[in-house]
PDB file of N, CA and C in Angstrom:
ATOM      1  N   UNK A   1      90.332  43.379  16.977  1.00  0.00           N
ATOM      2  CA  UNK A   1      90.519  43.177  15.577  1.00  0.00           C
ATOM      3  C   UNK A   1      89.315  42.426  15.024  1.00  0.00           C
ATOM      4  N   UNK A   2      88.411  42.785  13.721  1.00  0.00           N
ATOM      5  CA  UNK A   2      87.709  42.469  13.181  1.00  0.00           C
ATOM      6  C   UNK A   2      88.382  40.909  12.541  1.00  0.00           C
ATOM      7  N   UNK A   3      87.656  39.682  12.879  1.00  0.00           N
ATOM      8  CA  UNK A   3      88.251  38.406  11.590  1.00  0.00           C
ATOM      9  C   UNK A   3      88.677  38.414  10.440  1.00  0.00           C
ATOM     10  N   UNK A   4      87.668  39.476   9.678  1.00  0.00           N
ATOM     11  CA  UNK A   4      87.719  39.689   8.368  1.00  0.00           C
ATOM     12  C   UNK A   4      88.864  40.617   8.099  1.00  0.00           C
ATOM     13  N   UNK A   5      88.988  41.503   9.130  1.00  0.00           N
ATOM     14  CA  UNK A   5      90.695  42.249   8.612  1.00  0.00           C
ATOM     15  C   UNK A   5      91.577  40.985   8.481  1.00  0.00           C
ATOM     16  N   UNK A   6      91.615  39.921   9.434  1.00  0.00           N
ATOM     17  CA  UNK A   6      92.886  38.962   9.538  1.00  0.00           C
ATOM     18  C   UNK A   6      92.598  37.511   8.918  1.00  0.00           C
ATOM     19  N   UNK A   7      92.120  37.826   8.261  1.00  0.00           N
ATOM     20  CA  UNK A   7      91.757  36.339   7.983  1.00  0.00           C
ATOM     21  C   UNK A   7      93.151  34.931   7.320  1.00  0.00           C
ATOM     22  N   UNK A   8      93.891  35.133   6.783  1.00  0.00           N
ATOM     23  CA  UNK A   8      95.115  34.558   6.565  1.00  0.00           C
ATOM     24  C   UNK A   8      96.209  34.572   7.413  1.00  0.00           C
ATOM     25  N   UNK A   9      96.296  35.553   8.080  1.00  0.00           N
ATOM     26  CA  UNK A   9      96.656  35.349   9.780  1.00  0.00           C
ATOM     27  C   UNK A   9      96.161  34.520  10.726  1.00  0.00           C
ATOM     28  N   UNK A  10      94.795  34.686  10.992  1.00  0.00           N
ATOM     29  CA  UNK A  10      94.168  33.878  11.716  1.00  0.00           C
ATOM     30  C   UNK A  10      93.846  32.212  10.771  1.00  0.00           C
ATOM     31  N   UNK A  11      93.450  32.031   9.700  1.00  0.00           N
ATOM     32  CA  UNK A  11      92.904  30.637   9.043  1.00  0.00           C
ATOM     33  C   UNK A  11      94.068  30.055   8.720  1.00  0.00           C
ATOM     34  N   UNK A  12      95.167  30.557   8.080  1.00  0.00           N
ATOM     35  CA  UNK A  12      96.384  30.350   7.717  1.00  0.00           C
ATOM     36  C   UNK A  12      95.678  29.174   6.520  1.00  0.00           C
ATOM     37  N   UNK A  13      96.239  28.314   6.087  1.00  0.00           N
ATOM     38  CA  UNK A  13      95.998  27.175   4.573  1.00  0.00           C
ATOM     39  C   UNK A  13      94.371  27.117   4.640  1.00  0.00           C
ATOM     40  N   UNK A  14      93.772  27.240   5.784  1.00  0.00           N
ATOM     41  CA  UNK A  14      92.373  26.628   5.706  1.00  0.00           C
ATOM     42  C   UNK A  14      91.420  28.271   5.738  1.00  0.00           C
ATOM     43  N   UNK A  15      91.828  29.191   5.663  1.00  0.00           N
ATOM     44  CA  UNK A  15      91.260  30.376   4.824  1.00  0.00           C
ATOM     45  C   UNK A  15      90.486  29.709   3.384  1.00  0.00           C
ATOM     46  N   UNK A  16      89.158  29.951   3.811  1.00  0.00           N
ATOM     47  CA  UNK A  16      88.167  29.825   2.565  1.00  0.00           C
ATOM     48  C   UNK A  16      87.748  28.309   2.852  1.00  0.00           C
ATOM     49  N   UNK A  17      88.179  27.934   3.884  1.00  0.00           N
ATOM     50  CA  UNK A  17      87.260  25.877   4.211  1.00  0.00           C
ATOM     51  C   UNK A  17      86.686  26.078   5.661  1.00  0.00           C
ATOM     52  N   UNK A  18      87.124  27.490   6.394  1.00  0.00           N
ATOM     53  CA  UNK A  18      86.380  27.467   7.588  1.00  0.00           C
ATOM     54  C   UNK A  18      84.993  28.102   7.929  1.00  0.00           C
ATOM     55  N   UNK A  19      84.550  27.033   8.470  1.00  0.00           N
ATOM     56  CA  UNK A  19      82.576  27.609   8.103  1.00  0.00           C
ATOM     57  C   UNK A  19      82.694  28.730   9.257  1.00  0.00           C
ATOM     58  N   UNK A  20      81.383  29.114   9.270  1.00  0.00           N
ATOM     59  CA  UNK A  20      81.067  30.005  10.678  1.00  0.00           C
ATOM     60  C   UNK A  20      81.055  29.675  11.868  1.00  0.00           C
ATOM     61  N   UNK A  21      80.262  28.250  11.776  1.00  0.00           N
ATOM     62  CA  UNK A  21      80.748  28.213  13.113  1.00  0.00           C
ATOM     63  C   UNK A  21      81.895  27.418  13.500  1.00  0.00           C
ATOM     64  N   UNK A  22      82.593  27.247  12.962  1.00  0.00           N
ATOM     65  CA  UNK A  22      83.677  26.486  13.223  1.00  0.00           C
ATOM     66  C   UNK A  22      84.805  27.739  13.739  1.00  0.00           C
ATOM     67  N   UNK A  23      84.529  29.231  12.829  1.00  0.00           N
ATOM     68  CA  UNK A  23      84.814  30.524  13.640  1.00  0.00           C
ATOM     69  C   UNK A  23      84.409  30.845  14.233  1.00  0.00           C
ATOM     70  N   UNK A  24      83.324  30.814  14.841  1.00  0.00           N
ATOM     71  CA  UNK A  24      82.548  31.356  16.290  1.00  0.00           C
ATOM     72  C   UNK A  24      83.531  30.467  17.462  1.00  0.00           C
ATOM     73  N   UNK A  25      83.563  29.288  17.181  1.00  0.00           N
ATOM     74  CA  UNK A  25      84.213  28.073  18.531  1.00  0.00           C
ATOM     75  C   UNK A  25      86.001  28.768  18.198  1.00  0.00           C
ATOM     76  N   UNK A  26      86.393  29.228  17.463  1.00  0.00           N
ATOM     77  CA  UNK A  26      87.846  29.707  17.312  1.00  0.00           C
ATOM     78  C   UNK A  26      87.755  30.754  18.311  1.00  0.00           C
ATOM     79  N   UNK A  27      86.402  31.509  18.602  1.00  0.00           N
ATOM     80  CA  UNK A  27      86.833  32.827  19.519  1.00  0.00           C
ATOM     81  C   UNK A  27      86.449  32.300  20.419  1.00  0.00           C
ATOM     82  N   UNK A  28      85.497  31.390  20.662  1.00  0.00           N
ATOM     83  CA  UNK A  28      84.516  30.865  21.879  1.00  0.00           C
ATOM     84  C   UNK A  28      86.025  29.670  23.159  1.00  0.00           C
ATOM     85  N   UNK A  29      86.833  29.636  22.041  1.00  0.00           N
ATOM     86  CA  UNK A  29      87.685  28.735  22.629  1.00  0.00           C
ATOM     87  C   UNK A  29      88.540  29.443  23.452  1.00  0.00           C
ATOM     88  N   UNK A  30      89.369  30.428  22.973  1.00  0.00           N
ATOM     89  CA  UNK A  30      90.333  31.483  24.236  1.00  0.00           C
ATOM     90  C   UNK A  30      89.868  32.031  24.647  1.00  0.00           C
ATOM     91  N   UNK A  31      88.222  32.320  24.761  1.00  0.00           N
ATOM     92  CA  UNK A  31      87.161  33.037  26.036  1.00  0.00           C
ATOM     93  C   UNK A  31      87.312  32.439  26.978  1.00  0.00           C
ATOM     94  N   UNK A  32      87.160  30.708  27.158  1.00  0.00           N
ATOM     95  CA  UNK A  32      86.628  29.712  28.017  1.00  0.00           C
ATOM     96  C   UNK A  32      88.191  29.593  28.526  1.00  0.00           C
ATOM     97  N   UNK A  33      89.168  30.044  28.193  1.00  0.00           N
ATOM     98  CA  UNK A  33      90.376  29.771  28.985  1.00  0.00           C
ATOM     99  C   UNK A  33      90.764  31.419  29.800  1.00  0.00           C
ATOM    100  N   UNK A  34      90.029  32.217  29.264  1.00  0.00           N
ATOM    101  CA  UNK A  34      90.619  33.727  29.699  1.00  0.00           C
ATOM    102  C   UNK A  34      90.981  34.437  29.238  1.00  0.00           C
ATOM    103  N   UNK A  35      91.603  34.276  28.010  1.00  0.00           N
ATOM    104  CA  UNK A  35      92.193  34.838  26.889  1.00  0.00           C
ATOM    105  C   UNK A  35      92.070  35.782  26.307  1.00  0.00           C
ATOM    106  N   UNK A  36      90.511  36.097  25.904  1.00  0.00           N
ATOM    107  CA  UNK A  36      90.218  37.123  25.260  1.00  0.00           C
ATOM    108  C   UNK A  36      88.714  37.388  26.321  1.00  0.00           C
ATOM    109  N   UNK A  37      87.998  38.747  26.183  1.00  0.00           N
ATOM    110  CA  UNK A  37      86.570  39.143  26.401  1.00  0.00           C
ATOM    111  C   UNK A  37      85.663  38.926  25.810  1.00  0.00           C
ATOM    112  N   UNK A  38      85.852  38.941  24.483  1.00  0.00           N
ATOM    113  CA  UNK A  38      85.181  38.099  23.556  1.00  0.00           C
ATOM    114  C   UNK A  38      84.635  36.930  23.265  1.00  0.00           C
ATOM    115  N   UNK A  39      83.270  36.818  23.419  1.00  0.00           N
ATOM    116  CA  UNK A  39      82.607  35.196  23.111  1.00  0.00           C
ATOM    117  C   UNK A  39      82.496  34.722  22.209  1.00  0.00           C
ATOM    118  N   UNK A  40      82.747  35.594  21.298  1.00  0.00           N
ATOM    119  CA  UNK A  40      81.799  34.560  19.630  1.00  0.00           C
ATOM    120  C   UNK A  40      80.462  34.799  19.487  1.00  0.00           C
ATOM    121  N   UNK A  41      79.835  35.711  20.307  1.00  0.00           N
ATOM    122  CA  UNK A  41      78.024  35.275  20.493  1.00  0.00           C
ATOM    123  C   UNK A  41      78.054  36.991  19.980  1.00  0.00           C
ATOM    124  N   UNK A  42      76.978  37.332  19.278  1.00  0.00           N
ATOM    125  CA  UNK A  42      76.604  38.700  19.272  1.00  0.00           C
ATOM    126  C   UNK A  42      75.955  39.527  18.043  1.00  0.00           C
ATOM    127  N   UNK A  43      77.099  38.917  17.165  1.00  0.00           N
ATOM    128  CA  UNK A  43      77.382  39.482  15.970  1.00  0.00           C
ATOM    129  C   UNK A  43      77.125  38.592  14.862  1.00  0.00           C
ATOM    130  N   UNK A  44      75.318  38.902  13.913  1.00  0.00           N
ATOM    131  CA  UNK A  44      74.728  38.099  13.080  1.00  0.00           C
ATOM    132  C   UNK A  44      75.740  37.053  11.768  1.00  0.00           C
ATOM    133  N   UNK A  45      76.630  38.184  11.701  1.00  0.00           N
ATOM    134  CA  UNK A  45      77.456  37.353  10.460  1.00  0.00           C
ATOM    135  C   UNK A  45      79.312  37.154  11.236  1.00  0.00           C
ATOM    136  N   UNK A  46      79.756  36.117  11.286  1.00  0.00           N
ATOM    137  CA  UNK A  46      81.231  36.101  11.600  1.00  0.00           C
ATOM    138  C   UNK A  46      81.976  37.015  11.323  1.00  0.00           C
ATOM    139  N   UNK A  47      81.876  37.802   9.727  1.00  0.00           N
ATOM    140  CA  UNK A  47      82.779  38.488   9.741  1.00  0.00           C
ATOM    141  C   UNK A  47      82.682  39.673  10.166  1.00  0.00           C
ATOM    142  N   UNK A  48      81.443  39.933  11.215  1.00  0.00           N
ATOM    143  CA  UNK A  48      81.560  41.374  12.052  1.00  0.00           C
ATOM    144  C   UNK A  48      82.632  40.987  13.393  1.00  0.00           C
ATOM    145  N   UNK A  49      82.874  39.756  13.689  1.00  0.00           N
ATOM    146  CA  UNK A  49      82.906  39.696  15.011  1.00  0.00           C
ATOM    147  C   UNK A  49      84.155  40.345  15.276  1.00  0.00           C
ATOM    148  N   UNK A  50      84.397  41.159  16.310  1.00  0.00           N
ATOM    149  CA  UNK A  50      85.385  41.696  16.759  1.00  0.00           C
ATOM    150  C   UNK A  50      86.321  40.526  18.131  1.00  0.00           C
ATOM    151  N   UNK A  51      87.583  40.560  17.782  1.00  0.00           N
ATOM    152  CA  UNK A  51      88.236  39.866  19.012  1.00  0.00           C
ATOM    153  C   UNK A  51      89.194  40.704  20.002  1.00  0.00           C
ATOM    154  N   UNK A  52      89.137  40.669  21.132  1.00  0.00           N
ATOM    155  CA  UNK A  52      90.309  41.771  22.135  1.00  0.00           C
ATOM    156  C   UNK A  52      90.886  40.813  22.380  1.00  0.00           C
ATOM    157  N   UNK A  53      92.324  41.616  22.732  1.00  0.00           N
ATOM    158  CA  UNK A  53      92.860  40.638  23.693  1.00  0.00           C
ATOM    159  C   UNK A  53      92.818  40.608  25.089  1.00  0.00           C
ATOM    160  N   UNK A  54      92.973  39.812  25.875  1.00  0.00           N
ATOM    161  CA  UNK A  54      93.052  40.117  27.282  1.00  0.00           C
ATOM    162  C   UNK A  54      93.803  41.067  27.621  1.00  0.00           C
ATOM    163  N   UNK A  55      93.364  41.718  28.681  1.00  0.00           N
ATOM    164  CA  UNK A  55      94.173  43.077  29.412  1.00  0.00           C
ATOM    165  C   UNK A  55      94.565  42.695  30.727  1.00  0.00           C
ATOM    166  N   UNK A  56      96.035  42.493  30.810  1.00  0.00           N
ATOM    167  CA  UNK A  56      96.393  41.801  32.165  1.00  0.00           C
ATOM    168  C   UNK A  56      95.879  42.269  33.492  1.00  0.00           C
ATOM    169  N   UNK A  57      95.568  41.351  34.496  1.00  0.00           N
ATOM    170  CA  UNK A  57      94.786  42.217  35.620  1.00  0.00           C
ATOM    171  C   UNK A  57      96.495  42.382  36.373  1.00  0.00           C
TER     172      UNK A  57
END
């Protein structure tokens, strides 16, 4: 899912106060636990970044 499709899903009240990178460390954070494949790193503007979810092994 693209951020920018979900953004009031994902920001919930703080939609429109969250900077970029404060969204980059939102995806960078359930990478570093396993969560998702997705780093946060890649994609020039946040709202390209795409997030997966993990695919159970």
């Amino acid at each position: 899912m693209k951020l920018v499709e979900h953004t009031l899903e994902i920001f919930g009240s703080y939609y429109g106060q969250v900077t970029e990178p404060v969204a980059r460390k939102a995806v960078k954070y359930p990478h570093s636990e396993g969560r998702t494949p997705s780093t946060g790193i890649g994609e020039k503007h946040t709202r390209d970044l795409v997030v997966h979810p993990s695919v159970p092994s």
